[in-house]
C-alpha atoms as a PDB file:
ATOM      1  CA  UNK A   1      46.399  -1.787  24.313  1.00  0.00           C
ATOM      2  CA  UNK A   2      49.968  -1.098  25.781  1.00  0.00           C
ATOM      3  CA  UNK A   3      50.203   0.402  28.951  1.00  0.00           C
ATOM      4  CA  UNK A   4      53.218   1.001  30.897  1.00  0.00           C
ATOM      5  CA  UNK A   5      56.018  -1.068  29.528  1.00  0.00           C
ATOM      6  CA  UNK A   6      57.021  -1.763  33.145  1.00  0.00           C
ATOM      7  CA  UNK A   7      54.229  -2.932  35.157  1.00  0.00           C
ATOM      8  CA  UNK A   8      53.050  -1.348  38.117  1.00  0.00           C
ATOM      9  CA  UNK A   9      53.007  -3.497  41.392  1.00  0.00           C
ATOM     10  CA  UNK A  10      49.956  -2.492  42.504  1.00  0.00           C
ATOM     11  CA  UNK A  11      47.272  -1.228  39.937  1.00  0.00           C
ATOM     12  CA  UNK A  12      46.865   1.978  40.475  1.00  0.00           C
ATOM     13  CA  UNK A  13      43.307   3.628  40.559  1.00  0.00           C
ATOM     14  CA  UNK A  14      41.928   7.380  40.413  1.00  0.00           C
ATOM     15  CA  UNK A  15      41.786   8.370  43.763  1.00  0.00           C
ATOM     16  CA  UNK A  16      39.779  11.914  44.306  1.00  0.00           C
ATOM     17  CA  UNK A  17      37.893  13.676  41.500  1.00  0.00           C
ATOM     18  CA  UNK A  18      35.929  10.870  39.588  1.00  0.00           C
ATOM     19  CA  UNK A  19      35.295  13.382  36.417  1.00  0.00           C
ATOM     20  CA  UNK A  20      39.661  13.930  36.727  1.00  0.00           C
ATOM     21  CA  UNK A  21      40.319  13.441  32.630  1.00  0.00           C
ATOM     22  CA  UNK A  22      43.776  11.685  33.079  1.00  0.00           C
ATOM     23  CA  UNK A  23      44.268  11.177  29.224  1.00  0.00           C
ATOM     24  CA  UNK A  24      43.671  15.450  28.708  1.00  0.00           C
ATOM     25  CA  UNK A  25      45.708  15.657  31.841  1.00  0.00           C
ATOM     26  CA  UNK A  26      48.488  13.307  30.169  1.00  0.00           C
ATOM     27  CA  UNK A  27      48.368  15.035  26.690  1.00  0.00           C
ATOM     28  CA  UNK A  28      48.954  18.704  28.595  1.00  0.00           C
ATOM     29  CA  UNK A  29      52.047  17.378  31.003  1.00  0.00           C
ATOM     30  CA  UNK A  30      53.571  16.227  27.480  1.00  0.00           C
ATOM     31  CA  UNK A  31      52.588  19.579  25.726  1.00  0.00           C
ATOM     32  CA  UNK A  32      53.528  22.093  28.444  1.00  0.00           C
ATOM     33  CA  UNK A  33      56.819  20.739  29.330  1.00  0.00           C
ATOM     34  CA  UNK A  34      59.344  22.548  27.692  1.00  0.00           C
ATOM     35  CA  UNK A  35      62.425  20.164  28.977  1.00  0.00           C
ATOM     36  CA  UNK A  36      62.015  16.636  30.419  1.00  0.00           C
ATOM     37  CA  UNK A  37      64.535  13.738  31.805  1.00  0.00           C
ATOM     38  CA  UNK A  38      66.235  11.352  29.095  1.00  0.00           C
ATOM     39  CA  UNK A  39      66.637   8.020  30.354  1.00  0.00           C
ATOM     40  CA  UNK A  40      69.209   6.008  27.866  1.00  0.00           C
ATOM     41  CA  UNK A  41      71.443   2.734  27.928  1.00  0.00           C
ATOM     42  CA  UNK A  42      74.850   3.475  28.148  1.00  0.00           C
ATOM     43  CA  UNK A  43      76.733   2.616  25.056  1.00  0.00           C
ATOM     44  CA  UNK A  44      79.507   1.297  26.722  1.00  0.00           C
ATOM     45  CA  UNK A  45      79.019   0.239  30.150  1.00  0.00           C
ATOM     46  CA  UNK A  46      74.948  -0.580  29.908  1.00  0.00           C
ATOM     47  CA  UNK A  47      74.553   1.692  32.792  1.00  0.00           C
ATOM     48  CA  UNK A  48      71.351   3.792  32.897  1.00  0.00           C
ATOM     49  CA  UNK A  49      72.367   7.584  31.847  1.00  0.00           C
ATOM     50  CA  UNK A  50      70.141  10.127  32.736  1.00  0.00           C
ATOM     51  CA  UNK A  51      69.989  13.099  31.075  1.00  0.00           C
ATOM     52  CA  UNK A  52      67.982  16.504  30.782  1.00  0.00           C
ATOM     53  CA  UNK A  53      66.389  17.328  26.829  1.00  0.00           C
ATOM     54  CA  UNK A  54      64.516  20.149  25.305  1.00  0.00           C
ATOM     55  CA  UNK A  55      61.636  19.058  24.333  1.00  0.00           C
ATOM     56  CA  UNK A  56      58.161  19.856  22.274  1.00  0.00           C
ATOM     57  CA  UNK A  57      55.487  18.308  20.367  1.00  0.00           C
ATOM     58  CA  UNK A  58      54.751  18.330  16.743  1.00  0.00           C
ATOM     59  CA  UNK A  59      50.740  18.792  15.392  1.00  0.00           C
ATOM     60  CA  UNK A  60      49.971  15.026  15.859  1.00  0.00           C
ATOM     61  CA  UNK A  61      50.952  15.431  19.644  1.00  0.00           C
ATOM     62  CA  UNK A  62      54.367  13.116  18.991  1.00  0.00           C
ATOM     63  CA  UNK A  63      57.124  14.608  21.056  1.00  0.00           C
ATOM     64  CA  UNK A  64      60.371  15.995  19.877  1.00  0.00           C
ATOM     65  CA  UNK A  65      63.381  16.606  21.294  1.00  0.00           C
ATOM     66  CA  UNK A  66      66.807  18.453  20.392  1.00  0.00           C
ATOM     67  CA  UNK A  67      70.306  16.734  21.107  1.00  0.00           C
ATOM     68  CA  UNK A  68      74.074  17.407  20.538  1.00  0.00           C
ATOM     69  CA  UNK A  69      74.912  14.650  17.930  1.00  0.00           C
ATOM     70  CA  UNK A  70      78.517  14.328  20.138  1.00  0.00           C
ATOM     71  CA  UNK A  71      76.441  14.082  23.664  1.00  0.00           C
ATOM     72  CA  UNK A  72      76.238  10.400  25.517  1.00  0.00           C
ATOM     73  CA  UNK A  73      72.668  10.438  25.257  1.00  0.00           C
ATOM     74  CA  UNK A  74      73.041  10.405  21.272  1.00  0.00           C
ATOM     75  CA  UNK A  75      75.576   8.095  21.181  1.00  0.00           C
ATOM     76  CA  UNK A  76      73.365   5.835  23.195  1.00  0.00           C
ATOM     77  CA  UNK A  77      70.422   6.075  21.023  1.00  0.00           C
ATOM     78  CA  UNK A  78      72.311   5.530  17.788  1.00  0.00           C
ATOM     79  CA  UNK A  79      73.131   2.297  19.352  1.00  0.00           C
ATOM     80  CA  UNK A  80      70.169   1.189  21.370  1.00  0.00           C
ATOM     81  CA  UNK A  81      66.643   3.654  20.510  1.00  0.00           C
ATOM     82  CA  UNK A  82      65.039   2.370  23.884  1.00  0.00           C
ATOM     83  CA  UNK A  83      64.461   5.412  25.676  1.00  0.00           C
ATOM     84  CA  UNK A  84      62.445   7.116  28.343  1.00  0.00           C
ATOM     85  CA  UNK A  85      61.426  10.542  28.509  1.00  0.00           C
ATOM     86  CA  UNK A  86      59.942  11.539  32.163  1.00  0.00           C
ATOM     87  CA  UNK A  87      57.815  14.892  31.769  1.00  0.00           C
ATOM     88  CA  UNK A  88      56.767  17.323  34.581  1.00  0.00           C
ATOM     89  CA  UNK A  89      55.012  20.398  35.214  1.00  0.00           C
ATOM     90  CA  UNK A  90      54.883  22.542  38.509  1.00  0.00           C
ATOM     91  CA  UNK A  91      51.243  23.380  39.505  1.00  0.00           C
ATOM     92  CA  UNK A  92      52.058  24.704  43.220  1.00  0.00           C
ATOM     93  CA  UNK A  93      50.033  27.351  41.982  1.00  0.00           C
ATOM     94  CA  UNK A  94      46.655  25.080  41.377  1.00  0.00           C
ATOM     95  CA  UNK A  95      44.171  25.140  44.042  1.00  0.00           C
ATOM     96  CA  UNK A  96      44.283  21.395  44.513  1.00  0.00           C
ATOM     97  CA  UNK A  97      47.903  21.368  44.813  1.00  0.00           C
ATOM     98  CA  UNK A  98      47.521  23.186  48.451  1.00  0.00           C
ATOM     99  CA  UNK A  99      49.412  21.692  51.474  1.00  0.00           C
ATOM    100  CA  UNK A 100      50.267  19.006  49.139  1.00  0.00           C
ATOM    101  CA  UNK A 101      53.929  17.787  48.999  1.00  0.00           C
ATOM    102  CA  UNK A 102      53.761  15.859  45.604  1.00  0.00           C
ATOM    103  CA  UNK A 103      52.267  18.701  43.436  1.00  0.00           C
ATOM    104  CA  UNK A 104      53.860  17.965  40.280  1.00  0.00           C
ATOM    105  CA  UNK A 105      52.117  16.238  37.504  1.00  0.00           C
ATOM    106  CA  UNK A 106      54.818  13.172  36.195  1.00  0.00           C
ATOM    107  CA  UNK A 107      54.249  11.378  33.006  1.00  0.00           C
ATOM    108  CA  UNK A 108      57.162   8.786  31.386  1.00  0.00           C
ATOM    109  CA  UNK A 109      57.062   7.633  27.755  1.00  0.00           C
ATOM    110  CA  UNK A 110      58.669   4.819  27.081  1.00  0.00           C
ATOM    111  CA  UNK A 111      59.749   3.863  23.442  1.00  0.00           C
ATOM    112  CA  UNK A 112      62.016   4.055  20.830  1.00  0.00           C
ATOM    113  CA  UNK A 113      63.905   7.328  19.641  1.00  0.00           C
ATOM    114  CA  UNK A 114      64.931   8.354  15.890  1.00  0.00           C
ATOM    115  CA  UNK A 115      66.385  11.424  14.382  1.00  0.00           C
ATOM    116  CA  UNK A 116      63.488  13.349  12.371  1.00  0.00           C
ATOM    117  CA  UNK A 117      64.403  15.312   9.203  1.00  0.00           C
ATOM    118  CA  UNK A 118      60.666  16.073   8.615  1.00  0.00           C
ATOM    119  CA  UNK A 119      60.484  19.426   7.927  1.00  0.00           C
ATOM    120  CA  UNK A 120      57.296  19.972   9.621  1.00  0.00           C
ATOM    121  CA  UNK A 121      58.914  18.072  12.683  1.00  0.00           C
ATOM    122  CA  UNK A 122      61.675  20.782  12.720  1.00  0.00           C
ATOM    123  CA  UNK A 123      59.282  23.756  12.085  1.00  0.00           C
ATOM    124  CA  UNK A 124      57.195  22.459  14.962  1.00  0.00           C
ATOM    125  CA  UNK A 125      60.384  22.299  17.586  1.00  0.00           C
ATOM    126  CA  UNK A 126      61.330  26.007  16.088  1.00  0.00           C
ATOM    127  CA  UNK A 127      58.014  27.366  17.024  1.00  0.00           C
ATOM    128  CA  UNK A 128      57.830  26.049  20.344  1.00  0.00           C
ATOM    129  CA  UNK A 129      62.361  27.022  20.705  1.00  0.00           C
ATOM    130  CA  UNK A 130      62.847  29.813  18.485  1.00  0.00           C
ATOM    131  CA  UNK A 131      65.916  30.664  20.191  1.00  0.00           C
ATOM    132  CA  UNK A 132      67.529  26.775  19.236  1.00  0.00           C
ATOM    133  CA  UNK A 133      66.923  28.111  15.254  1.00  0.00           C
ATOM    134  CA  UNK A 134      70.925  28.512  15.326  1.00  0.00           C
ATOM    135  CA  UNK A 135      71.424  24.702  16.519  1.00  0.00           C
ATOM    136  CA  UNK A 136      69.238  23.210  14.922  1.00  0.00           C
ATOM    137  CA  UNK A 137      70.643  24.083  11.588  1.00  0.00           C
ATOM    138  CA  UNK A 138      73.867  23.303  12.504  1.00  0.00           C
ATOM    139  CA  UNK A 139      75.397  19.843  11.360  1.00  0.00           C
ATOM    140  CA  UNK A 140      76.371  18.730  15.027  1.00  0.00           C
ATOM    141  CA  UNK A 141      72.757  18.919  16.455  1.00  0.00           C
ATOM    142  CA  UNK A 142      69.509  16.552  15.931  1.00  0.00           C
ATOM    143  CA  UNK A 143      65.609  16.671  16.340  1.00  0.00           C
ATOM    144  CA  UNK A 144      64.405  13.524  17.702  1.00  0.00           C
ATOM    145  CA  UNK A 145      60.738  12.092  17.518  1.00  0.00           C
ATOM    146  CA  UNK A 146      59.377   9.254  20.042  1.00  0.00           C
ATOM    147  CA  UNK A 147      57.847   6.309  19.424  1.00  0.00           C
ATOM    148  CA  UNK A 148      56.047   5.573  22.375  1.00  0.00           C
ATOM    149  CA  UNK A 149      55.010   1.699  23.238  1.00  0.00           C
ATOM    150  CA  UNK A 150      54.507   2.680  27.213  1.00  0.00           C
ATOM    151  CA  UNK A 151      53.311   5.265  29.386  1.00  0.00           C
ATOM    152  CA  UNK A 152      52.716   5.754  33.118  1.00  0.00           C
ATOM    153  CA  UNK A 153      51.912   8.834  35.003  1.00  0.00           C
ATOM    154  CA  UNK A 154      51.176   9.968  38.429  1.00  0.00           C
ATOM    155  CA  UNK A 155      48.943  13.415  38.997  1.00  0.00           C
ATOM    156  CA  UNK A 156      50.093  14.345  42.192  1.00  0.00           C
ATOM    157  CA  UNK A 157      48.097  13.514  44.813  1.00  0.00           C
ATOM    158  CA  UNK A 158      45.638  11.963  42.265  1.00  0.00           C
ATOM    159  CA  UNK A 159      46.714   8.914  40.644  1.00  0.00           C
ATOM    160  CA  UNK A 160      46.028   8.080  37.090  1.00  0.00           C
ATOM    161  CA  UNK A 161      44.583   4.824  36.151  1.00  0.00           C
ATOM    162  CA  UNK A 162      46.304   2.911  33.606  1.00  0.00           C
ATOM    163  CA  UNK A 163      46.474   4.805  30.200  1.00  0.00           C
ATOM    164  CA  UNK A 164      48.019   3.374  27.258  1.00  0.00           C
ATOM    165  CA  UNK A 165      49.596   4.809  24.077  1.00  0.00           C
ATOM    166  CA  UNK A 166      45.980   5.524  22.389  1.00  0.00           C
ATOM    167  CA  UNK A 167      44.977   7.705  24.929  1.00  0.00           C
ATOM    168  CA  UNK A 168      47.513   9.932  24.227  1.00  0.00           C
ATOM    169  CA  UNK A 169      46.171  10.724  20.571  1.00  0.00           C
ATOM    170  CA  UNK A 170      44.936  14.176  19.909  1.00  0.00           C
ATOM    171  CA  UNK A 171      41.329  14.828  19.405  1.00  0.00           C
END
């Protein structure tokens, strides 16, 4: 059962509500997030690049994401598919999120990107972007789909317990 592909320190343990679903809570950051953090390997240099995506999920809960085929990030995956994606919603609005500095629920993925031409993929993006119709049928942009092999997430002030890949499934 794969966990976070980097190891936390210091196992981390639900702190707070004990009936606090983290994998519903997990599955919801990834669904409600409408743009998330790219984390890639430079090409070039091997540096980290960081970079922000559009992003959705198709019916089986796998997330997709739109790229320029000239951006770094692309150019980066076509040469190394290791990526993370780092998700986050704002719930300053949520009751338990009062007078609480780290409100935002924070999920990575870890795993392996490749370019989808599924055409339920692409009709799942469109329904979630229909304004990126125009790109996405243009020859210079790409839907991507993640593999994940890692995940780690911290629920504001409540953090998650371990969760691995399988929890992530829909019901």
């Amino acid at each position: 059962m794969a966990s976070s592909i980097t190891p936390r320190v210091v196992p981390a343990k639900p702190a707070g509500d004990e009936t606090f679903d983290s994998a519903a809570y997990a599955r919801r950051i990834i669904r409600d997030a409408r743009t998330a953090a790219l984390a890639t390997t430079d090409s070039e240099t091997g540096f980290p690049f960081l970079s922000s995506i559009t992003t959705s999920t198709n019916r089986k809960g796998k997330v997709l994401f739109l790229t320029s085929l000239v951006a770094s990030h692309s150019r980066n995956m076509r040469h190394d598919a290791r990526v993370a994606v780092m998700f986050q919603i704002d719930e300053s609005d949520e009751e338990w999120a009062a007078k609480r500095p780290m409100f935002q629920g924070r999920l990575t993925l870890s795993g392996k990107a490749h370019v989808t031409d599924d055409a339920t993929d692409i009709e799942d993006f469109l329904k979630a972007h229909k304004k990126l119709t125009i790109a996405v049928k243009q020859d210079g942009f790409a839907i991507w789909k993640l593999d994940p092999m890692g995940v780690d997430m911290m629920a504001g002030p409540r953090l998650a317990p371990e969760l691995s890949i399988e929890h992530l499934s829909s019901n």
